[in-house]
Each structure stands twice: as structure tokens, then as C-alpha cells.
C-alpha atoms as a PDB file:
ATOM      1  CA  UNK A   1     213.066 -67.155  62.918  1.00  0.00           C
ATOM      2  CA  UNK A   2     210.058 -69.072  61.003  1.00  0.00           C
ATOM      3  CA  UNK A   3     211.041 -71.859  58.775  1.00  0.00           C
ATOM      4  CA  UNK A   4     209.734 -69.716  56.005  1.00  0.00           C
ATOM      5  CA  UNK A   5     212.306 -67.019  56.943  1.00  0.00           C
ATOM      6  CA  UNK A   6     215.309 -69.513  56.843  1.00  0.00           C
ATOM      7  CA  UNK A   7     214.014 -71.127  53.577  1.00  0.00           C
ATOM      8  CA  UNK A   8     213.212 -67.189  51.953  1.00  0.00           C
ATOM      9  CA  UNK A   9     216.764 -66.619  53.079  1.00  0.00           C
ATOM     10  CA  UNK A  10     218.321 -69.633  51.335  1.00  0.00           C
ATOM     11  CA  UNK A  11     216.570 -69.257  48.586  1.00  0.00           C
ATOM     12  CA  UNK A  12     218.310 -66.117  47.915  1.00  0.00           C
ATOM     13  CA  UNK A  13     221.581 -66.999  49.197  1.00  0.00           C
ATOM     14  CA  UNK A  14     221.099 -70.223  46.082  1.00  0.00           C
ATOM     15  CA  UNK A  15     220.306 -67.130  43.711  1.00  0.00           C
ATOM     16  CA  UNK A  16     223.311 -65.014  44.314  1.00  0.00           C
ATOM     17  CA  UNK A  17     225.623 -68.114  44.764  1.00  0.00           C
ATOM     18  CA  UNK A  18     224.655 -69.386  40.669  1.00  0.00           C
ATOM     19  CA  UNK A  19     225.248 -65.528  40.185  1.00  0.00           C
ATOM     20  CA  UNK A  20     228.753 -65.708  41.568  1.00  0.00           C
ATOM     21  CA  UNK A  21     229.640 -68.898  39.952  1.00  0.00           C
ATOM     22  CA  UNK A  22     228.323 -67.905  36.767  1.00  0.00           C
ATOM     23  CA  UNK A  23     230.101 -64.706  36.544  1.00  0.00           C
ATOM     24  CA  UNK A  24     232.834 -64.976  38.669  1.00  0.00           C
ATOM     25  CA  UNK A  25     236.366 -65.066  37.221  1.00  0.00           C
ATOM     26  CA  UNK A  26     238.315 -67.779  38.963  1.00  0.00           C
ATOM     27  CA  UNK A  27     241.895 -68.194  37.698  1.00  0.00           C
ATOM     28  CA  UNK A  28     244.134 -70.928  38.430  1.00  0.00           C
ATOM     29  CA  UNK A  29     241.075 -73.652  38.286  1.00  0.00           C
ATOM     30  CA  UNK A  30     241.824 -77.055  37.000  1.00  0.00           C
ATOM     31  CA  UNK A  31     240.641 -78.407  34.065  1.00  0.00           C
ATOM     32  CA  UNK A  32     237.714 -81.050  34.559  1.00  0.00           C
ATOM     33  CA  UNK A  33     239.009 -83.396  31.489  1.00  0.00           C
ATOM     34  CA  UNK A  34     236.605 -86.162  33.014  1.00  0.00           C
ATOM     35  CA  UNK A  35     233.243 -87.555  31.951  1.00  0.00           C
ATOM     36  CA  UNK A  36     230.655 -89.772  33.604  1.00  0.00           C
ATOM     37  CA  UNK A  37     228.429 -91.813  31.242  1.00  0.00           C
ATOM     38  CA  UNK A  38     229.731 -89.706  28.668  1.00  0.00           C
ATOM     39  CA  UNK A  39     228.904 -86.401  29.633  1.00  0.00           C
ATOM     40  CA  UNK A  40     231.182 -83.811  30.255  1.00  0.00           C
ATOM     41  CA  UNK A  41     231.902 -82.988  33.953  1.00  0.00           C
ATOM     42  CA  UNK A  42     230.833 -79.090  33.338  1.00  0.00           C
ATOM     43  CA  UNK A  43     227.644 -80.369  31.721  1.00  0.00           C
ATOM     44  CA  UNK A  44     227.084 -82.149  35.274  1.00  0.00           C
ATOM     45  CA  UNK A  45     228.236 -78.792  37.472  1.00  0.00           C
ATOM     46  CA  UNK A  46     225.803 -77.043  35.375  1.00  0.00           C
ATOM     47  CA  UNK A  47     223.038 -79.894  35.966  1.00  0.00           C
ATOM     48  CA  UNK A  48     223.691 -79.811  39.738  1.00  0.00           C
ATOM     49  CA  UNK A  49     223.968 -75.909  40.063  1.00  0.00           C
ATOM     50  CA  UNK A  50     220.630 -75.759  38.698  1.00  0.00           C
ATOM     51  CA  UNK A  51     218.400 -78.529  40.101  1.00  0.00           C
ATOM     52  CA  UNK A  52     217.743 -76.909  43.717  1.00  0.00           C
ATOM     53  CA  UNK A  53     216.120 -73.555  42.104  1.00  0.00           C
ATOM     54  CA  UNK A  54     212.453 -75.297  41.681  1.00  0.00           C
ATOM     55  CA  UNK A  55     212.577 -77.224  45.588  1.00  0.00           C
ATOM     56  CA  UNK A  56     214.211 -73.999  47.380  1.00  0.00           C
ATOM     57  CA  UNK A  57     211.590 -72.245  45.399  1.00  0.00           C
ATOM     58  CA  UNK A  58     208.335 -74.789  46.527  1.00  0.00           C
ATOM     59  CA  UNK A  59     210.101 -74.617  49.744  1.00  0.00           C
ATOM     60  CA  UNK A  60     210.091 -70.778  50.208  1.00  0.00           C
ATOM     61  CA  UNK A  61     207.004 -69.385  48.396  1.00  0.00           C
ATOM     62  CA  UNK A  62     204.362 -73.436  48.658  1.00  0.00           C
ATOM     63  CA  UNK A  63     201.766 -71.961  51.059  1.00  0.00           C
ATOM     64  CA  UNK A  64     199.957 -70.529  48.280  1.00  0.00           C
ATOM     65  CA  UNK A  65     199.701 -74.196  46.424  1.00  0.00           C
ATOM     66  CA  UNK A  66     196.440 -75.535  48.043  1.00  0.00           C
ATOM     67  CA  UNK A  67     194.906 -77.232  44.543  1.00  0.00           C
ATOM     68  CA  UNK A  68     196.210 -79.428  41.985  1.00  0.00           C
ATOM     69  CA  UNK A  69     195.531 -76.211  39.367  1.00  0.00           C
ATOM     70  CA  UNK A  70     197.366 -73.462  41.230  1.00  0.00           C
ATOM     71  CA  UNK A  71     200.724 -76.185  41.716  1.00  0.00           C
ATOM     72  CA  UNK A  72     200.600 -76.456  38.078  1.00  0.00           C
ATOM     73  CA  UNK A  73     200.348 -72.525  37.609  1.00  0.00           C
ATOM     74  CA  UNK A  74     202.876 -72.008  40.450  1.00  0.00           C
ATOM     75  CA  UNK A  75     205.488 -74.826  39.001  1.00  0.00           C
ATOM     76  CA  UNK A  76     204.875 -73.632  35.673  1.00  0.00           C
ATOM     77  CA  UNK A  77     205.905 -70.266  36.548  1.00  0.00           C
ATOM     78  CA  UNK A  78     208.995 -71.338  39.123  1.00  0.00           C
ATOM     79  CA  UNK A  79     210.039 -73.342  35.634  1.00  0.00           C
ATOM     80  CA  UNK A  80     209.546 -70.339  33.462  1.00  0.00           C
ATOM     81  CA  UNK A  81     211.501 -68.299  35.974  1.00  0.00           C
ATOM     82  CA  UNK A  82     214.247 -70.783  36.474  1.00  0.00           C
ATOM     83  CA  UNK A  83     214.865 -70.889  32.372  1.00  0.00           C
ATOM     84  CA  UNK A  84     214.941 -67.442  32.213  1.00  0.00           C
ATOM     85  CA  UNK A  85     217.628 -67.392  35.033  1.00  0.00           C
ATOM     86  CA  UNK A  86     219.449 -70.183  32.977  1.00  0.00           C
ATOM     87  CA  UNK A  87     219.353 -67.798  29.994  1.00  0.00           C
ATOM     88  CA  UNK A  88     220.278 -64.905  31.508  1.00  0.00           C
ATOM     89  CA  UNK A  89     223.867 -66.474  32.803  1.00  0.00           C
ATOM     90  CA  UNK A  90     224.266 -68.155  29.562  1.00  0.00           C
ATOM     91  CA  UNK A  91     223.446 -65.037  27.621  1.00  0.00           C
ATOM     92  CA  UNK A  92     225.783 -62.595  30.520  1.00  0.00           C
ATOM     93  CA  UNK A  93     228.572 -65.053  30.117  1.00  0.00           C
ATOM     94  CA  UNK A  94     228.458 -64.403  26.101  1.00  0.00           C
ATOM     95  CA  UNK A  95     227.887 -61.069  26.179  1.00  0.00           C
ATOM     96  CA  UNK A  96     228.517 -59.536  29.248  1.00  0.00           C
ATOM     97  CA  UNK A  97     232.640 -61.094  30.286  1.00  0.00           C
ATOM     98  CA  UNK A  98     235.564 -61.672  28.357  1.00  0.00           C
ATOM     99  CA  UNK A  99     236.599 -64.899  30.558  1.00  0.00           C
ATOM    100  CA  UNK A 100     233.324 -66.942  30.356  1.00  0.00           C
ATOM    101  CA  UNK A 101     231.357 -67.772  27.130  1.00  0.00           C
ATOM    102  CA  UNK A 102     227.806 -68.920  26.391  1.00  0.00           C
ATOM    103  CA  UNK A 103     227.281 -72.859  25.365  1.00  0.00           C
ATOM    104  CA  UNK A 104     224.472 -73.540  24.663  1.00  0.00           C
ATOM    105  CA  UNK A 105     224.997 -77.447  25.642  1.00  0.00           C
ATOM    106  CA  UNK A 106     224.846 -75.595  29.695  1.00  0.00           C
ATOM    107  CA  UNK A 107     221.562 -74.190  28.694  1.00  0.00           C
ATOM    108  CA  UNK A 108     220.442 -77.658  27.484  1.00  0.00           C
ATOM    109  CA  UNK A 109     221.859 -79.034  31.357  1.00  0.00           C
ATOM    110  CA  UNK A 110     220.198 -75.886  32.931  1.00  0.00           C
ATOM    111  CA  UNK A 111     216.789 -76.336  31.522  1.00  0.00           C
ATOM    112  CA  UNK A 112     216.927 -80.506  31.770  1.00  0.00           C
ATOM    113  CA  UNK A 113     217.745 -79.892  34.926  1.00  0.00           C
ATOM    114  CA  UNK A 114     214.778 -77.325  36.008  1.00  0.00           C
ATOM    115  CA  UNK A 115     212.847 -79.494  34.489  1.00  0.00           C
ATOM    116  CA  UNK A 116     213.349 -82.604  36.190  1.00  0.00           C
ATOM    117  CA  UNK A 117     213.498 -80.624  39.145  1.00  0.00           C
ATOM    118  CA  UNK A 118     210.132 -78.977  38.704  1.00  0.00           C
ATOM    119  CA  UNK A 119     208.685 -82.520  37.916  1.00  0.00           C
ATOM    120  CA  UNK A 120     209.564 -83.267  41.171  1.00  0.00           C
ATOM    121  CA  UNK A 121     207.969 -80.475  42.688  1.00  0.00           C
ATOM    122  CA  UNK A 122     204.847 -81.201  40.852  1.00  0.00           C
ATOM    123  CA  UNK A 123     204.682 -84.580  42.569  1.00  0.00           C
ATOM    124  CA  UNK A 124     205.706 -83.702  45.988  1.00  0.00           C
ATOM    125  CA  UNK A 125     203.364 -80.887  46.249  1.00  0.00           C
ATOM    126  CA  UNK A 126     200.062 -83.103  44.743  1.00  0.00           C
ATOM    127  CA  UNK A 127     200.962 -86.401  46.646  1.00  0.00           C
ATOM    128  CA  UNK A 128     201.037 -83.407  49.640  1.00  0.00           C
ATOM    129  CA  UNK A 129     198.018 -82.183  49.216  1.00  0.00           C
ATOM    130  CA  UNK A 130     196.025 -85.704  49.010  1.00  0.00           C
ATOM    131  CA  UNK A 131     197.389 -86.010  52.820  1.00  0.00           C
END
């Protein structure tokens, strides 16, 4: 299998993982009462659940990212796509189950998070390409 294969691969496995853990119903859960630096520990589950999506993304789909203009097409797109992922859940949780709701404090974590993420990107893939 290519590495492009096995990143492809995880890539979607990442997708329908956030899928399952944004929709799924899981009773008998603890309550995360804790904070760190005064955030809220689901603020932090939402930060981390939504940081790989621009790296898997650069990971599976870069080859096409030869110029500093099409990584800032290509990241602005993988951030445009990642928001509207972080919408969708929030707006499915709200909307589409009776045990989850829509905050929009986890969209602010999503999209923060995305964001740093794709900045990130950005970076890697121009330091990258002065190699």
C-alpha cells in the first residue's frame, strides 16, 4: 500500500470517528467537572477532536501544493471545509438528537482549533517547498 493510501485511509477513518463521537449516544459517561487554565475540559475534547482534520488533510491530498499560492488556496479550502464540518456536528447535535445539543462555545474550540491547525499547515508546507 502507498503512503498516500494509508494516509487517504486515515483520513477517513478521522472523519467518521468525529462523526461517531459527535453523534453517538454514550450513556453512563462521567461528568468532566475539571478545567485546565480555566477552560472547560469539553472545550479541550472539542479542541483536540478537531486539530488533526487540516494535517491528515495536507497529509492525504499535499501533492498538488507545489507554490506558495496554491498552499494558500488549498489550506484555505481544507479550513473552509473543516468549519463547515464543525458546523455541521454542532448544528446535527441541535437539531438532529435529543441527547446532544449545539454550544456554540464547541464551535468557537472547533474553528480555533482548525485554525491553528491550518496555520500550521501553511508553514510546514512553505518551509517544504523552499527545500
Amino acid at each position: 500500500m502507498s503512503k498516500k493510501l494509508i494516509t487517504r485511509i486515515l483520513f477517513f477513518l478521522y472523519l467518521a470517528a468525529v462523526i461517531f463521537l459527535c453523534f453517538g449516544r454514550f450513556e453512563n459517561t462521567p461528568d468532566m467537572p475539571w478545567s485546565f487554565l480555566g477552560i472547560p475540559s469539553d472545550k479541550l475534547v472539542h479542541f483536540c477532536m478537531f486539530f488533526p482534520f487540516p494535517i491528515l488533510a495536507f497529509l492525504a491530498f499535499d501533492k498538488y501544493t507545489e507554490t506558495p499560492r496554491v498552499t494558500f488556496l488549498y489550506s484555505g479550502l481544507t479550513w473552509v471545509l473543516g468549519i463547515l464540518l464543525a458546523l455541521g456536528t454542532e448544528w446535527g447535535q441541535a437539531h438532529l438528537t435529543t441527547w446532544r445539543s449545539g454550544d456554540p462555545m464547541d464551535l468557537l474550540a472547533d474553528g480555533l482549533s482548525i485554525t491553528i491547525s491550518t496555520l500550521i499547515v501553511i508553514i510546514w508546507d512553505l518551509s517544504k517547498q523552499k527545500k
